[in-house]
C-alpha atoms as a PDB file:
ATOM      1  CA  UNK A   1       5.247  -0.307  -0.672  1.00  0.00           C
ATOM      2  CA  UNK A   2       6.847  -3.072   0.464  1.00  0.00           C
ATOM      3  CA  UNK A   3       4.575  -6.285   0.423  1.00  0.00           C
ATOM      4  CA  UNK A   4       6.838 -10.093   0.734  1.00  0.00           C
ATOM      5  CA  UNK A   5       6.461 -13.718   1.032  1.00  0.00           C
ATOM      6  CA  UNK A   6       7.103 -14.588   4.644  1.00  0.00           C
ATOM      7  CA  UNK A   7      10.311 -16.353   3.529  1.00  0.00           C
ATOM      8  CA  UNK A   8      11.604 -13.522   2.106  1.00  0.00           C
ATOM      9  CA  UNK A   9      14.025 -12.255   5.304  1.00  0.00           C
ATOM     10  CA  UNK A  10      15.872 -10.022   2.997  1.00  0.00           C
ATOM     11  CA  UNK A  11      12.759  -7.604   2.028  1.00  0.00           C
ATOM     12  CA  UNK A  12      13.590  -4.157   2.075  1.00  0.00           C
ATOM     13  CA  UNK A  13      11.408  -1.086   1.373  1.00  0.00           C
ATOM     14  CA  UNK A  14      13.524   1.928   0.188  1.00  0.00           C
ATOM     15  CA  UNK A  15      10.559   4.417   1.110  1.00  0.00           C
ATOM     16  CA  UNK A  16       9.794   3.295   4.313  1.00  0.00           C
ATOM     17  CA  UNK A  17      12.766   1.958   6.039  1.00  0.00           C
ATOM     18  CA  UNK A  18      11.261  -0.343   8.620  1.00  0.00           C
ATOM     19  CA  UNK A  19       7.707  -1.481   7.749  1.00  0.00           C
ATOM     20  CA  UNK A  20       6.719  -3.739   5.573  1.00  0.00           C
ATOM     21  CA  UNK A  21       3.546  -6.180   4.670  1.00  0.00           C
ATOM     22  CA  UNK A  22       3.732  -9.548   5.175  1.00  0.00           C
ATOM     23  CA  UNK A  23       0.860 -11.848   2.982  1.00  0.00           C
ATOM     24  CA  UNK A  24       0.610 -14.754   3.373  1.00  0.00           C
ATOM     25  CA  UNK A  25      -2.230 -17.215   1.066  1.00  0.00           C
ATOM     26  CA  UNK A  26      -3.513 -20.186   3.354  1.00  0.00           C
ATOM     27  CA  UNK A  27      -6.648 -22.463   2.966  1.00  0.00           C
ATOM     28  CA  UNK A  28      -8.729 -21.225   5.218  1.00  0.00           C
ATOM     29  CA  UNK A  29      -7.629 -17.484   3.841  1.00  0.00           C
ATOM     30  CA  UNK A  30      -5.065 -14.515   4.078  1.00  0.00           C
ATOM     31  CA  UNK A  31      -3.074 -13.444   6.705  1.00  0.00           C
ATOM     32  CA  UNK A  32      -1.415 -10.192   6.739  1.00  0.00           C
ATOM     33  CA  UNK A  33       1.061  -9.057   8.751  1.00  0.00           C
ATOM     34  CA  UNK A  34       2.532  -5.075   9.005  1.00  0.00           C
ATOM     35  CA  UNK A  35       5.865  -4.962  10.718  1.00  0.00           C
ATOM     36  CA  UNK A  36       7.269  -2.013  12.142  1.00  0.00           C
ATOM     37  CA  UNK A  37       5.638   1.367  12.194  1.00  0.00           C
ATOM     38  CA  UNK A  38       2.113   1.863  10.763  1.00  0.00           C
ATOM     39  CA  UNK A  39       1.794   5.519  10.692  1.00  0.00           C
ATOM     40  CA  UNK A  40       0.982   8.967   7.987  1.00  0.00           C
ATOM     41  CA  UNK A  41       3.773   7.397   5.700  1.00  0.00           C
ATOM     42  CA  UNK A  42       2.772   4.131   5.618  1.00  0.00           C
ATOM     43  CA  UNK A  43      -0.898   3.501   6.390  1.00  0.00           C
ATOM     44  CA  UNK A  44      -1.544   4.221   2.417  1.00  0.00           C
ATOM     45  CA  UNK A  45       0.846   0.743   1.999  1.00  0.00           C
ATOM     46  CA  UNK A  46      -1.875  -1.523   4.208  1.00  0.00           C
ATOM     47  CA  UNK A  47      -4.732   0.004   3.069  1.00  0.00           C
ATOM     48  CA  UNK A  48      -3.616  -0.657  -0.539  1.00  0.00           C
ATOM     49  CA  UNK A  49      -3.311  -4.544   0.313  1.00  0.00           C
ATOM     50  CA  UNK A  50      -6.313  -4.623   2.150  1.00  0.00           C
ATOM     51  CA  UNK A  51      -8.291  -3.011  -0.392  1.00  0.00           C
ATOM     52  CA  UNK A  52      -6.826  -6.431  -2.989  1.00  0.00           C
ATOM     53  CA  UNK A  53      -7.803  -8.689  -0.487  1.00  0.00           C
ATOM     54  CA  UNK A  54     -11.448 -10.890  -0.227  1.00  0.00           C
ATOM     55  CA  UNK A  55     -12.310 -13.529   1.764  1.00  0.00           C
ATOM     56  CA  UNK A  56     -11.737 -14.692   5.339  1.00  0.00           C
ATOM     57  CA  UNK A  57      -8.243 -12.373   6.321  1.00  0.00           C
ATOM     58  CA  UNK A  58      -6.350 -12.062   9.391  1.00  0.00           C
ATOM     59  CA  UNK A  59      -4.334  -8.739  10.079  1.00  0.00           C
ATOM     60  CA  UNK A  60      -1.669 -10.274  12.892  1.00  0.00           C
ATOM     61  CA  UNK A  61      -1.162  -6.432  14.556  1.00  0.00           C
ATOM     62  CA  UNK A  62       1.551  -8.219  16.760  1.00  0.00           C
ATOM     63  CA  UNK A  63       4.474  -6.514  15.022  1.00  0.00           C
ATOM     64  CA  UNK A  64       3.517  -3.567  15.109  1.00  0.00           C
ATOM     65  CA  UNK A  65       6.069  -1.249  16.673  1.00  0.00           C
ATOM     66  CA  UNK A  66       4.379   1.839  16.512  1.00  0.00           C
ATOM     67  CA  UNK A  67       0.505   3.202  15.587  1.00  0.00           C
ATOM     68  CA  UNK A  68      -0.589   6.427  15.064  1.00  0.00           C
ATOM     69  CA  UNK A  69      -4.167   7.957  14.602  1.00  0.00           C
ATOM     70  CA  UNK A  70      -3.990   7.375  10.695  1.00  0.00           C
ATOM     71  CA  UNK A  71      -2.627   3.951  10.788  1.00  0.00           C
ATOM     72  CA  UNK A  72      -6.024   3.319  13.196  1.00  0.00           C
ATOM     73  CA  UNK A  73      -8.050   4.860  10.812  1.00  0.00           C
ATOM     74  CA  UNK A  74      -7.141   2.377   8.180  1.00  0.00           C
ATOM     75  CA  UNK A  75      -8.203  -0.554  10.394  1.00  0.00           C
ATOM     76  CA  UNK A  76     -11.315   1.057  11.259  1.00  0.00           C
ATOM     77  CA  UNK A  77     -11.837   1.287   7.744  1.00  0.00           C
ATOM     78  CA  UNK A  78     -11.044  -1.963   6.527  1.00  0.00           C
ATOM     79  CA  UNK A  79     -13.269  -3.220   9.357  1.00  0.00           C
ATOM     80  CA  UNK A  80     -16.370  -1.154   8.375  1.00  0.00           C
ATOM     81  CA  UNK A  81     -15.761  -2.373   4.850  1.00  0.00           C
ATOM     82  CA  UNK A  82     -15.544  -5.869   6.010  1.00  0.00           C
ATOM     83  CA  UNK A  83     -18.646  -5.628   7.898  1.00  0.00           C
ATOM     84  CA  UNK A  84     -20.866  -4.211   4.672  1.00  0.00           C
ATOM     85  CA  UNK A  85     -18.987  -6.565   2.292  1.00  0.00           C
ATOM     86  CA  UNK A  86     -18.804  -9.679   3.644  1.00  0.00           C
ATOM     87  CA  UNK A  87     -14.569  -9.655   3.739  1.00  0.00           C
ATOM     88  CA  UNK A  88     -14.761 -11.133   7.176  1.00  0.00           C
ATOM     89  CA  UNK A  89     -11.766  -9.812   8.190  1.00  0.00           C
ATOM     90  CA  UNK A  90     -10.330 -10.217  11.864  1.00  0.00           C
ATOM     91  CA  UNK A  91      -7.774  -9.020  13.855  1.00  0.00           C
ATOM     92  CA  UNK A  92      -5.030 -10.914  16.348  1.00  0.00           C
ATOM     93  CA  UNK A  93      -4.555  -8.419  18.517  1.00  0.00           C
ATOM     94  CA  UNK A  94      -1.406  -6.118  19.178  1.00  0.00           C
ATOM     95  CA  UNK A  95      -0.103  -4.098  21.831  1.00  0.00           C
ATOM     96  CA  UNK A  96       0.410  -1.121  20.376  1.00  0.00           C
ATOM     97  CA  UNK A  97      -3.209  -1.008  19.193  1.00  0.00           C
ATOM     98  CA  UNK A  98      -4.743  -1.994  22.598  1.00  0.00           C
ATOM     99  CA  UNK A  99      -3.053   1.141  23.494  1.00  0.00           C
ATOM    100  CA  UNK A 100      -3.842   3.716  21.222  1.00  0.00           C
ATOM    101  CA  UNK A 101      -7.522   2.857  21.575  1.00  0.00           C
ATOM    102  CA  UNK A 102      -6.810   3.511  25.529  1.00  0.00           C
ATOM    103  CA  UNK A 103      -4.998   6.757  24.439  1.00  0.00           C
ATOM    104  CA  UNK A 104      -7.694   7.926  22.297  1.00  0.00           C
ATOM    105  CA  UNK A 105     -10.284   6.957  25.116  1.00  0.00           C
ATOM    106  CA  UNK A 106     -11.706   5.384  21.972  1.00  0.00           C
ATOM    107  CA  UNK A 107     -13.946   1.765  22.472  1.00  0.00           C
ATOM    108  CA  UNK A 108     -11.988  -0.816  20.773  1.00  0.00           C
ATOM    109  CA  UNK A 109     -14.986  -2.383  18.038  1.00  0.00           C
ATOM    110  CA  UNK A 110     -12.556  -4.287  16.373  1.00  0.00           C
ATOM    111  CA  UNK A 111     -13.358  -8.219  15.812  1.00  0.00           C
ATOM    112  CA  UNK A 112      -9.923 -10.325  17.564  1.00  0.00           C
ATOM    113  CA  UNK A 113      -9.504 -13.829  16.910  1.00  0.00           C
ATOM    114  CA  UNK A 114      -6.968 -16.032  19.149  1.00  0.00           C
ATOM    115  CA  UNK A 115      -3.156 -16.122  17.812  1.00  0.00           C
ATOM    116  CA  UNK A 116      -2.755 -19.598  16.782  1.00  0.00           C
END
């Protein structure tokens, strides 16, 4: 798993050449960002950070260069968690997502907050 401080521009993962999680600890909360290709290999990676993670958080799905059905499942997850827990977790929305859930002819339930 490769999990970095935003300032780290030299982060590499050796298993999963091309994704990685970006955390970042705020005031107002977490923000997490995956970069690259969510998918069987490395869904386990953001569910593992989300699973750490309490509190208002932010999963930025902007970077996102690919998603498949498992890498959805995981933020369908997190966000049913979130809902019985109290996590309040939200999404800023990506692309790639918006499109899977037209794919999958699937109704998009996640909660989206504004980019900022």
């Amino acid at each position: 798993m490769n999990v970095s401080d935003p300032d780290d521009h030299d982060a590499v993962n050796r298993h999963n050449f091309g994704f990685r999680i970006v955390v970042s600890e705020h005031a107002a909360g977490t923000v997490v960002v995956p970069e690259g290709d969510l998918d069987l290999c490395t869904a386990p990676d953001l569910e593992a950070v989300l699973a750490t993670k309490s509190g208002p958080v932010v999963v930025d799905l902007r970077k996102l260069s690919f998603i498949d059905l498992t890498g959805l499942r995981v933020l369908l997850d997190a966000d049913a968690h979130s809902r019985q827990d109290g996590m309040n977790l939200r999404f800023i929305p990506g692309p790639m997502v918006r499109r899977l859930f037209e794919v999958a002819q699937l109704p998009d339930s996640l909660w989206y907050v504004e980019a900022r």
